[in-house]
N, C-alpha and C. Protein backbone atom coordinates (compact mmCIF):
# COMPACT_ATOMS: atom_id res chain seq x y z
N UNK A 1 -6.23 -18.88 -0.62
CA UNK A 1 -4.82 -18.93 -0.31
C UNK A 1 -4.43 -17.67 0.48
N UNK A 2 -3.18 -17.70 1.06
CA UNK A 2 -2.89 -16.91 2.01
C UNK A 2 -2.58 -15.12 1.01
N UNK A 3 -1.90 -15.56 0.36
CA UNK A 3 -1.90 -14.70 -0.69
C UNK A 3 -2.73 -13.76 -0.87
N UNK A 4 -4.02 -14.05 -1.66
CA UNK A 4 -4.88 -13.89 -2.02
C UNK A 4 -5.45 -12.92 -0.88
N UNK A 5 -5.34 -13.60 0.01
CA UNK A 5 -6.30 -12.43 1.19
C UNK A 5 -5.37 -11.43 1.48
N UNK A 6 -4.61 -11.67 1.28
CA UNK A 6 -3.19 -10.33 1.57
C UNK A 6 -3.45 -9.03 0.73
N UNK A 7 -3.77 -9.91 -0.76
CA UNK A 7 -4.20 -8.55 -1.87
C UNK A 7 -5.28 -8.51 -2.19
N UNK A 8 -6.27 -9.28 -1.74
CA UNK A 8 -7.77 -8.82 -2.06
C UNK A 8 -7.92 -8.84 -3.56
N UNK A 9 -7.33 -9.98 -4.40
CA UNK A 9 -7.30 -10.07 -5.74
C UNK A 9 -7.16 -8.35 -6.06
N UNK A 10 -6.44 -7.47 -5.58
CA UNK A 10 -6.14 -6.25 -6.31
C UNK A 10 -5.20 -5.81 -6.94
N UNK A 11 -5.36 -5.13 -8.34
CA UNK A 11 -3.79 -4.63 -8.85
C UNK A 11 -3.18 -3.40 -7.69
N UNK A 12 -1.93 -3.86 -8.20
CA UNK A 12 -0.64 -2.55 -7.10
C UNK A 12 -1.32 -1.47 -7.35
N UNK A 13 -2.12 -1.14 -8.21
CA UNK A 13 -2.82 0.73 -8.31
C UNK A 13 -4.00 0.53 -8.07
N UNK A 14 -4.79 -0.70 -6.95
CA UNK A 14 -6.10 -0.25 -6.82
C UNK A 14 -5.35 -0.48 -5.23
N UNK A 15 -4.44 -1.22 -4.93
CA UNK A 15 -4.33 -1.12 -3.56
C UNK A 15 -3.49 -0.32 -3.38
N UNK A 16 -2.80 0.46 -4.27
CA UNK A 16 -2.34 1.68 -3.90
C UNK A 16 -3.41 2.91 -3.44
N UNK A 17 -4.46 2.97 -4.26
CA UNK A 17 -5.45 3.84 -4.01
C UNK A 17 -6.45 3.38 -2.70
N UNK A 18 -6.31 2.40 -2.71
CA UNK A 18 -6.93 2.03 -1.42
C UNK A 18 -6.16 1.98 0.01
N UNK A 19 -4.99 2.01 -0.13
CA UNK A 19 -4.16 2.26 0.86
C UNK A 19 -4.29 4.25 1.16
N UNK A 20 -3.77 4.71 -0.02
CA UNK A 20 -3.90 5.85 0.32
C UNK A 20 -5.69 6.70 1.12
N UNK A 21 -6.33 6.16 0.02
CA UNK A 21 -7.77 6.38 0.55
C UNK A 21 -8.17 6.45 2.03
N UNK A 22 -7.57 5.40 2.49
CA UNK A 22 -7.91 4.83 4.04
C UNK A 22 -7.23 5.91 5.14
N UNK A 23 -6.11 6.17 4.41
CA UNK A 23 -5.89 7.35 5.29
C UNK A 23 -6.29 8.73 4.87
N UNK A 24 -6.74 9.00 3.58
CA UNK A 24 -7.43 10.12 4.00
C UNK A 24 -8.83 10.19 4.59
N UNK A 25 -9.63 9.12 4.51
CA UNK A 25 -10.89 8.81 4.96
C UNK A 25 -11.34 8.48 6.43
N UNK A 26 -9.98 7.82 6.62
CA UNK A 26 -10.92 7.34 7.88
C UNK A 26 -9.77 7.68 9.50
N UNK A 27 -9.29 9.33 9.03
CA UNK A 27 -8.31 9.62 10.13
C UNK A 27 -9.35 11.23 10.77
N UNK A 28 -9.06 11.41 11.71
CA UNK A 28 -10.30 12.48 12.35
C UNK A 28 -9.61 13.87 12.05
N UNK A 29 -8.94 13.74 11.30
CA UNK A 29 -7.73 15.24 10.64
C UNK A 29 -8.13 14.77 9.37
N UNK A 30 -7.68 16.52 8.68
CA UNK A 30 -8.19 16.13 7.68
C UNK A 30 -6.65 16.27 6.96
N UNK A 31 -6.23 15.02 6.09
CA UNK A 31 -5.08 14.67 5.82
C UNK A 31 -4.87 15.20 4.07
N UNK A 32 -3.80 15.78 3.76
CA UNK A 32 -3.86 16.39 2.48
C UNK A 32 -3.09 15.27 1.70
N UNK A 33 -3.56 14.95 0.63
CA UNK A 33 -3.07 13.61 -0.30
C UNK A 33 -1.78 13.25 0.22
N UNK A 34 -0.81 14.59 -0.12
CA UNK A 34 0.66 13.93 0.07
C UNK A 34 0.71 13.38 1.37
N UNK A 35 0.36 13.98 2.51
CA UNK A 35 0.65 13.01 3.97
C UNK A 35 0.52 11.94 4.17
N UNK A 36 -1.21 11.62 3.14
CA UNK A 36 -1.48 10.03 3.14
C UNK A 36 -0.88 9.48 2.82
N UNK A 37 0.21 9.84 1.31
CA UNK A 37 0.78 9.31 0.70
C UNK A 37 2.32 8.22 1.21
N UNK A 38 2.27 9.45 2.42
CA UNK A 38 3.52 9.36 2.59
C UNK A 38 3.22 8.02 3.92
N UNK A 39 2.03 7.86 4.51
CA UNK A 39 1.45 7.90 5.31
C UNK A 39 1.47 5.93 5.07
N UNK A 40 1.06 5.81 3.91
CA UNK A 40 0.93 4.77 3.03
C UNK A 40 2.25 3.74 2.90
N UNK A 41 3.07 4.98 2.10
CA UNK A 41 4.12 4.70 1.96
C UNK A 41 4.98 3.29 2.82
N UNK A 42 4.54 4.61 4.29
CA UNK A 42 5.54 3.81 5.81
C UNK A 42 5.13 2.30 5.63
N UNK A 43 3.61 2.17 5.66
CA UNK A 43 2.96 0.94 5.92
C UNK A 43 3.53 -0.31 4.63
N UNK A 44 3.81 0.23 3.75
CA UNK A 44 3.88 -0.96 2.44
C UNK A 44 5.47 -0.85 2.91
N UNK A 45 6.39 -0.05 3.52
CA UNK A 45 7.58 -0.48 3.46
C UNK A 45 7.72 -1.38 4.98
N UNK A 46 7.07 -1.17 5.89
CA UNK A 46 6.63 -1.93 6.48
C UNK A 46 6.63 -3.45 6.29
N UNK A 47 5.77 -3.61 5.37
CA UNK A 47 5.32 -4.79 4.79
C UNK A 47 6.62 -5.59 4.40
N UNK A 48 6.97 -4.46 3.37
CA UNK A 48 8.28 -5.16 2.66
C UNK A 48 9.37 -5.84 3.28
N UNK A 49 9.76 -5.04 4.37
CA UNK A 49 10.41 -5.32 5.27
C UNK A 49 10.15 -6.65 6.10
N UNK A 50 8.96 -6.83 6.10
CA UNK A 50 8.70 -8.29 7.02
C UNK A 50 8.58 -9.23 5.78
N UNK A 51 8.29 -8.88 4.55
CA UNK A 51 8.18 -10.01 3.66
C UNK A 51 9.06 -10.16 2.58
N UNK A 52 10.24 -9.13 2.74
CA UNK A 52 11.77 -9.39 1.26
C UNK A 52 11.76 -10.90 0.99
N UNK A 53 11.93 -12.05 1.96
CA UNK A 53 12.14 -13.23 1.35
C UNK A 53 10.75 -13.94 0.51
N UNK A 54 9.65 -13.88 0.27
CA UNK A 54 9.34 -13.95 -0.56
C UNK A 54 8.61 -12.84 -1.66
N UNK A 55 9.51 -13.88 -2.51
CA UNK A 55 9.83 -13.06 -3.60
C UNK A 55 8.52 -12.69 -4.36
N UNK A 56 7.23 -13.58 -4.26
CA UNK A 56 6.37 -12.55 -5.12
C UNK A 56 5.39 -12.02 -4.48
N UNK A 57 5.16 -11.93 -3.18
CA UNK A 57 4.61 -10.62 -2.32
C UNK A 57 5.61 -9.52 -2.50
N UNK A 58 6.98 -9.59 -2.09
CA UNK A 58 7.59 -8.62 -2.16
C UNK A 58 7.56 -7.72 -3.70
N UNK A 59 7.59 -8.39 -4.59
CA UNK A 59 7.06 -7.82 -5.98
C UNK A 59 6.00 -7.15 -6.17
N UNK A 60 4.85 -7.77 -5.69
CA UNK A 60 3.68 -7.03 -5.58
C UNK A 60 3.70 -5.77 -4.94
N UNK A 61 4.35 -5.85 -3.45
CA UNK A 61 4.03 -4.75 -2.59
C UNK A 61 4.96 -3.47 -2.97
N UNK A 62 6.26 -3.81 -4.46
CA UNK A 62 7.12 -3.07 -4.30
C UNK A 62 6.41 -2.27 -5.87
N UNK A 63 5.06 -3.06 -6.26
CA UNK A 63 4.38 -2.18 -7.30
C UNK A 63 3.43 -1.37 -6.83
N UNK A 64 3.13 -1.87 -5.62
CA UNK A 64 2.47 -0.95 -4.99
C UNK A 64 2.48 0.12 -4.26
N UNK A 65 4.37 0.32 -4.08
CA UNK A 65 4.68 1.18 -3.89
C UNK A 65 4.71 2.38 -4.60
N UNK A 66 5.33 1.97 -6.10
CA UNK A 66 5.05 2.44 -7.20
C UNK A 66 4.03 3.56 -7.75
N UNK A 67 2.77 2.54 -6.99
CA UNK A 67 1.69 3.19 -7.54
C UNK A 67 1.24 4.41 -6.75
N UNK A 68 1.59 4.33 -5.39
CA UNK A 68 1.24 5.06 -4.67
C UNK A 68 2.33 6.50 -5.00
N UNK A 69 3.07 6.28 -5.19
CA UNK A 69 4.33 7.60 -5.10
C UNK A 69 3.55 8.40 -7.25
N UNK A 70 3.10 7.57 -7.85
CA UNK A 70 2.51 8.09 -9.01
C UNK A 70 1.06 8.91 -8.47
N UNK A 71 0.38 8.63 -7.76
CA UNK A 71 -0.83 8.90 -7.48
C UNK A 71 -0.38 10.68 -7.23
């Protein structure tokens, strides 16, 4: 399902950590947690923004926001 490939069957705190990860890993600077974080951030509000009307991506992505601002 379309879903499904969106979250890679992952909880909001593994694709939080994997969101963040990606930018500290794979940018040619070397990025200090919070930048990624913040870095992250843009991209899931991003998301949100193109997907508010449904309602349980937008749930997901708004735990994954969550998770990322805890990290």
């Amino acid at each position: 399902m379309y879903i499904n490939l969106i979250k890679n069957n992952m909880t909001p705190k593994e694709k939080a950590e994997a969101l963040v990860n990606t930018y500290l890993l794979s940018t040619p600077i070397v990025f200090h947690i919070d930048d990624a974080k913040k870095c992250a951030l843009m991209c899931v509000d991003e998301i949100i923004s193109v997907i508010w009307h449904f309602e349980n991506d937008l749930l997901y992505w708004q735990d994954v926001q969550t998770e990322i601002e805890k990290l």
